[in-house]
N, C-alpha and C. Protein backbone atom coordinates (compact mmCIF):
# COMPACT_ATOMS: atom_id res chain seq x y z
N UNK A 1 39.93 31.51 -3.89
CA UNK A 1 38.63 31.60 -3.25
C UNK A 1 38.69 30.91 -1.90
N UNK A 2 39.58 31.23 -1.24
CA UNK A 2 40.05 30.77 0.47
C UNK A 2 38.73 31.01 1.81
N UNK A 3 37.30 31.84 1.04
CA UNK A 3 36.60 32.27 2.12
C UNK A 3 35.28 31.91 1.54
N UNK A 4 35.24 30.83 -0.06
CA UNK A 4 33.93 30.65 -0.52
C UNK A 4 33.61 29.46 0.56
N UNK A 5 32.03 29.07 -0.11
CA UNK A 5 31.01 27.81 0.55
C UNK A 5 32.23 26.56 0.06
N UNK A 6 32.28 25.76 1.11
CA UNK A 6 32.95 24.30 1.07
C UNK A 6 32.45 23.06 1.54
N UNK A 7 31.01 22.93 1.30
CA UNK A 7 30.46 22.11 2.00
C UNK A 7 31.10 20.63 1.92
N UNK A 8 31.33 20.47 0.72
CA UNK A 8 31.75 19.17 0.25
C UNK A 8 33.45 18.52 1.28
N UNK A 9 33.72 19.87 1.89
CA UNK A 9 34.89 19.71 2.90
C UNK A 9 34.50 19.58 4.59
N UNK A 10 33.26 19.88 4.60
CA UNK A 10 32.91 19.82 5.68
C UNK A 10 31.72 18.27 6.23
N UNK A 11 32.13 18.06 7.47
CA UNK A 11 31.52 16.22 7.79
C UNK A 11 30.12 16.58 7.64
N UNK A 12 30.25 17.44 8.52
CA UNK A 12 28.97 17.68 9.25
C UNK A 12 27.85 17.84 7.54
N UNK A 13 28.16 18.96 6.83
CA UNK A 13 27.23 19.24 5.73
C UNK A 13 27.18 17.73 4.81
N UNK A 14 28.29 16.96 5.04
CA UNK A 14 28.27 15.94 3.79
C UNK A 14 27.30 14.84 4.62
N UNK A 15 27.30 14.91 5.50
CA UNK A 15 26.18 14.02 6.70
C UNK A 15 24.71 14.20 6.25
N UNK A 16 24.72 15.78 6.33
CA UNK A 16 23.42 15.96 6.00
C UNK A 16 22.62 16.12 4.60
N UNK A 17 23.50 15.94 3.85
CA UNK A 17 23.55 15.91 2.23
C UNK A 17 23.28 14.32 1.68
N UNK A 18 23.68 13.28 2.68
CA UNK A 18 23.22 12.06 2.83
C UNK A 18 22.26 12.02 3.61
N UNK A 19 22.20 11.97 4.93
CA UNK A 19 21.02 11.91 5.53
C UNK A 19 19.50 12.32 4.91
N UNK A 20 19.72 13.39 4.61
CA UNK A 20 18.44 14.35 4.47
C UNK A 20 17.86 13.59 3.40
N UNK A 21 18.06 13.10 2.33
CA UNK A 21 17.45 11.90 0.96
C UNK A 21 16.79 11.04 1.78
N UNK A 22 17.51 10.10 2.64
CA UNK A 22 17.37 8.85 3.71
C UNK A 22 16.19 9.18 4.29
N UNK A 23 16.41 10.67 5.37
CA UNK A 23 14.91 10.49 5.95
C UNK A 23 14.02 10.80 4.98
N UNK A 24 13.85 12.01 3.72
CA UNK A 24 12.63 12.04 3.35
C UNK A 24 12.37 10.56 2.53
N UNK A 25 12.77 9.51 2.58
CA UNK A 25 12.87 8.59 1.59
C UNK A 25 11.94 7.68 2.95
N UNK A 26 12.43 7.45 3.85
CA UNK A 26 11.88 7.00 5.26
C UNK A 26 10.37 7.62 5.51
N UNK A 27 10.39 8.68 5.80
CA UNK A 27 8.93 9.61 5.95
C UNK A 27 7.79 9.04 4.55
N UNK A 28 8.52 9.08 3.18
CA UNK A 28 7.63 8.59 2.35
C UNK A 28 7.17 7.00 2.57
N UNK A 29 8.50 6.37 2.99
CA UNK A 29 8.07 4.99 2.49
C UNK A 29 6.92 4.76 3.83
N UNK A 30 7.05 5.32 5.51
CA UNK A 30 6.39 4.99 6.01
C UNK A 30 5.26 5.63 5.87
N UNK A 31 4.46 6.38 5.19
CA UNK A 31 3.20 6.75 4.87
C UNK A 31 2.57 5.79 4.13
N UNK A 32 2.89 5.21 3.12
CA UNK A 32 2.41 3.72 2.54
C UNK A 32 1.28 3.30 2.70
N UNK A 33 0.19 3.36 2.08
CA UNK A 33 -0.97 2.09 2.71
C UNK A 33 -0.42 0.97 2.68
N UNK A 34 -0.92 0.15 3.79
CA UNK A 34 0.04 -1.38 4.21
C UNK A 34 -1.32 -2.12 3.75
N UNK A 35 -2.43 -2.09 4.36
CA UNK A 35 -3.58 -2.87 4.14
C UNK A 35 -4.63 -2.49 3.49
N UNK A 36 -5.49 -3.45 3.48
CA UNK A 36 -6.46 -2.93 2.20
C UNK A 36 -7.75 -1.98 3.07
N UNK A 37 -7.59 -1.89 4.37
CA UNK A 37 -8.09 -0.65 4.96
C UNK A 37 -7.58 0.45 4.64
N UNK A 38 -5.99 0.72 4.75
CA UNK A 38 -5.51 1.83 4.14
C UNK A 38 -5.69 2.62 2.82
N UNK A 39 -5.57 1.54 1.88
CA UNK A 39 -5.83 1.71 0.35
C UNK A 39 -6.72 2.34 0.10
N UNK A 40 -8.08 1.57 0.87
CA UNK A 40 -9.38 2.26 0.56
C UNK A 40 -9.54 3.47 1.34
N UNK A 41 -8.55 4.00 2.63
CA UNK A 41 -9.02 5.09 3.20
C UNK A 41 -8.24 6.33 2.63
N UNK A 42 -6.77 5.60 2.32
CA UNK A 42 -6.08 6.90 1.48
C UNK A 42 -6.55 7.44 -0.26
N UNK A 43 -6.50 5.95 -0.88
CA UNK A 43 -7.01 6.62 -1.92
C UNK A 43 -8.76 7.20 -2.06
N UNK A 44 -9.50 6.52 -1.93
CA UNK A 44 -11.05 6.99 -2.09
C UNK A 44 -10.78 8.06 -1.40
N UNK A 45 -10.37 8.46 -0.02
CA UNK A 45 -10.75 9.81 0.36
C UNK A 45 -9.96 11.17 -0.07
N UNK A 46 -9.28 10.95 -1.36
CA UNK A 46 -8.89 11.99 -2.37
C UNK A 46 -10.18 12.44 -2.65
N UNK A 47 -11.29 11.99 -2.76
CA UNK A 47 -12.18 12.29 -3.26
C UNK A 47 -13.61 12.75 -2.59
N UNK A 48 -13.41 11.42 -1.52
CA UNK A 48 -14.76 11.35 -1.00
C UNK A 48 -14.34 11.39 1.11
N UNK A 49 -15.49 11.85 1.39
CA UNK A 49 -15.83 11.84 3.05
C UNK A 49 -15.73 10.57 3.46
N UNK A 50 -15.10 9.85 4.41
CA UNK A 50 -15.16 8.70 4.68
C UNK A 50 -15.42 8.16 6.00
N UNK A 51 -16.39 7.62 6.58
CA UNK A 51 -17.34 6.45 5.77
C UNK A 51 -18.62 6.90 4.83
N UNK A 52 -18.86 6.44 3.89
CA UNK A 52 -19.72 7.21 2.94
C UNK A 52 -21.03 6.62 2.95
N UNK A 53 -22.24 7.22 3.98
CA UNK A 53 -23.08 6.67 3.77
C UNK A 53 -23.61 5.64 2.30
N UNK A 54 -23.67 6.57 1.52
CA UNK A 54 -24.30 5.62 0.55
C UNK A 54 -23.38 4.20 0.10
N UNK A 55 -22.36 4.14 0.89
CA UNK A 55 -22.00 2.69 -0.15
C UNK A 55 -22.20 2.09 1.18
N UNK A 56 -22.69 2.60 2.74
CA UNK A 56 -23.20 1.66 3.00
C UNK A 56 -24.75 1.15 3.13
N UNK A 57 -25.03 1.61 1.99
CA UNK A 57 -26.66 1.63 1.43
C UNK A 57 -26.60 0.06 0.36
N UNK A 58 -25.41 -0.23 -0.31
CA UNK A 58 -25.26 -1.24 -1.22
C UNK A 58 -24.80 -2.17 -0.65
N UNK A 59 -25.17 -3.32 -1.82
CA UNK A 59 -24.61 -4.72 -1.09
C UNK A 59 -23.43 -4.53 -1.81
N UNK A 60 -22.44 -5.58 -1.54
CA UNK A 60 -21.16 -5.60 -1.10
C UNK A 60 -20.63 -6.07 -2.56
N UNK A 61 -21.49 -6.71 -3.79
CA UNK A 61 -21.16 -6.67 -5.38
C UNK A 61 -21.34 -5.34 -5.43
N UNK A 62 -22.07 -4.57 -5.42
CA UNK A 62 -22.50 -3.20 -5.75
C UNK A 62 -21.58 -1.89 -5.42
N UNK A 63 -20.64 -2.75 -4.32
CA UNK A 63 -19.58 -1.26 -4.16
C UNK A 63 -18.49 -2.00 -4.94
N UNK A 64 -18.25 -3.08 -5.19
CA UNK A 64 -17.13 -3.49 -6.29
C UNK A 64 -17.15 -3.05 -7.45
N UNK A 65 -18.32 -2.67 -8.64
CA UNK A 65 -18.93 -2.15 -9.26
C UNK A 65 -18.68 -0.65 -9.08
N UNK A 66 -18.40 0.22 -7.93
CA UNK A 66 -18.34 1.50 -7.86
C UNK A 66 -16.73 1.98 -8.16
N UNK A 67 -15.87 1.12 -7.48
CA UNK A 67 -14.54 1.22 -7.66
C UNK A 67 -14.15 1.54 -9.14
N UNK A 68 -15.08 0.12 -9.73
CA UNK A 68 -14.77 0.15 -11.36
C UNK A 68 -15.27 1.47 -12.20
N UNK A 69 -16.34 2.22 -11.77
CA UNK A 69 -16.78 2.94 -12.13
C UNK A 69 -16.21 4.32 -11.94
N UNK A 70 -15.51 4.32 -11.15
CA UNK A 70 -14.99 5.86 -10.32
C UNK A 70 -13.43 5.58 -11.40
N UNK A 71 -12.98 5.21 -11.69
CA UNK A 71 -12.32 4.87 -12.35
C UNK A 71 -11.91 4.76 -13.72
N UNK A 72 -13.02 4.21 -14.49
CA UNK A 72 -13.15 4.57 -16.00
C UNK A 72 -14.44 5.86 -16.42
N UNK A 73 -15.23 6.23 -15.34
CA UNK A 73 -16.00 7.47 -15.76
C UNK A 73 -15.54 8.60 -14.81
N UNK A 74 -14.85 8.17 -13.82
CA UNK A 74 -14.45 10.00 -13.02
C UNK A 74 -13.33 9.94 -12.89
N UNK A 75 -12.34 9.40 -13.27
CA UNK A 75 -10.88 9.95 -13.83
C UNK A 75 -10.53 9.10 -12.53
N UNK A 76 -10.75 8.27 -11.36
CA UNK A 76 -10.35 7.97 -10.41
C UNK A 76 -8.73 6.78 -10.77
N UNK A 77 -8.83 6.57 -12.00
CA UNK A 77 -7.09 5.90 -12.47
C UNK A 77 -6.32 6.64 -12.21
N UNK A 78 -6.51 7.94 -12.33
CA UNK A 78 -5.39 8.32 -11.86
C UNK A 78 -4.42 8.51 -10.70
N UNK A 79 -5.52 7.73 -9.73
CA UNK A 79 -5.18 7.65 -8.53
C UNK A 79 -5.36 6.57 -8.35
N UNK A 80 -5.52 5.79 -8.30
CA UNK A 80 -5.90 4.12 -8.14
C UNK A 80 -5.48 3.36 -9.01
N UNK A 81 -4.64 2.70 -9.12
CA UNK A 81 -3.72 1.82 -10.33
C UNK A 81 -4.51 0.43 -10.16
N UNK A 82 -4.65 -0.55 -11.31
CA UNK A 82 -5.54 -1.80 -11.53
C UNK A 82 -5.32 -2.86 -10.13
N UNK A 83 -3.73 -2.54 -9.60
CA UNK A 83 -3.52 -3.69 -8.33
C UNK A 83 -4.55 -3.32 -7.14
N UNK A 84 -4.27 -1.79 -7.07
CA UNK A 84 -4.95 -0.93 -5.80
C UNK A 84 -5.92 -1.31 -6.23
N UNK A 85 -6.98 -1.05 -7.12
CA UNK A 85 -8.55 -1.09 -7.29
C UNK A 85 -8.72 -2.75 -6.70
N UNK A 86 -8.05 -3.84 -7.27
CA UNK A 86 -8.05 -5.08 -6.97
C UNK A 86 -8.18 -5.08 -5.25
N UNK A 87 -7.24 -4.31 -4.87
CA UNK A 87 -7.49 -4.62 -3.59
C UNK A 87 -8.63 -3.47 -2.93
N UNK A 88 -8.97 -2.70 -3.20
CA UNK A 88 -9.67 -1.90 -2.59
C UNK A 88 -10.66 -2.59 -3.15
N UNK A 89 -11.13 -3.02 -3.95
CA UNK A 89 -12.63 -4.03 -4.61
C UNK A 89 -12.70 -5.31 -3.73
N UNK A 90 -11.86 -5.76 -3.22
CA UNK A 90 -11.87 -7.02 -2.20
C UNK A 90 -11.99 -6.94 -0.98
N UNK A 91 -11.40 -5.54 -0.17
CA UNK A 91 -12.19 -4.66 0.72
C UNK A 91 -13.17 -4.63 0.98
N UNK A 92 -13.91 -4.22 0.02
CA UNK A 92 -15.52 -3.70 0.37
C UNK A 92 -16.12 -4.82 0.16
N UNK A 93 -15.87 -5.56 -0.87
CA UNK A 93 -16.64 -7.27 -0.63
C UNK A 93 -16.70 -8.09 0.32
N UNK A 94 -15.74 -8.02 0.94
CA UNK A 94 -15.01 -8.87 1.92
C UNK A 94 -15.06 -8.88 3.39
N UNK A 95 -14.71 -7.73 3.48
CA UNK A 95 -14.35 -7.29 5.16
C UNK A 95 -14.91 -6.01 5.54
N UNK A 96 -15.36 -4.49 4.44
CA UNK A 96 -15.71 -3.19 4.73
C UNK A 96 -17.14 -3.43 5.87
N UNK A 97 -16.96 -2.76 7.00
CA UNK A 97 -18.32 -3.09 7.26
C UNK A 97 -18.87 -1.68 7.76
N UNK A 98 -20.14 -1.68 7.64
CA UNK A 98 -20.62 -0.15 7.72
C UNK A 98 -21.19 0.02 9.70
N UNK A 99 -20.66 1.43 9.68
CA UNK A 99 -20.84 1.63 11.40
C UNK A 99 -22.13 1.53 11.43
């Protein structure tokens, strides 16, 4: 078989057979929420329009309370793991401030 595919002989393809893992591994890791602005803008807005009037209708216990709630009554665990909610609940207490 002197004229089959040989990638595994060639630099160039074995370059990119490494590489190509590396960057999509790079592209993922830098999408990341870093801060607890991120957290709350990537995950909640799976769901919701963001900034959401009504949570800035509540005081700032009252959207901590919503996190918990989106969570054990609208399936929102599945997107929000107990650390994330922690920090996205300290967010809106803390620092979220409405335009």
């Amino acid at each position: 078989m002197e004229n089959g595919f040989r990638c595994y002989r060639d630099r160039r393809c074995v370059l990119v057979l490494i590489l190509l893992p590396v960057m999509l591994f790079g592209w993922w890791w830098g999408h990341l929420p870093r801060t607890p602005k991120e957290y709350f803008q990537v995950r909640c807005a799976n769901c919701h329009d963001l900034p959401s009037k009504d949570l800035c209708k509540r005081s700032r216990e009252e959207r901590a309370g919503i996190v918990h709630a989106m969570r054990t009554l609208h399936g929102a665990a599945e997107v929000i793991d107990e650390e994330e909610a922690l920090i996205i609940t300290t967010y809106l207490k803390e620092s979220f401030t409405c335009p």
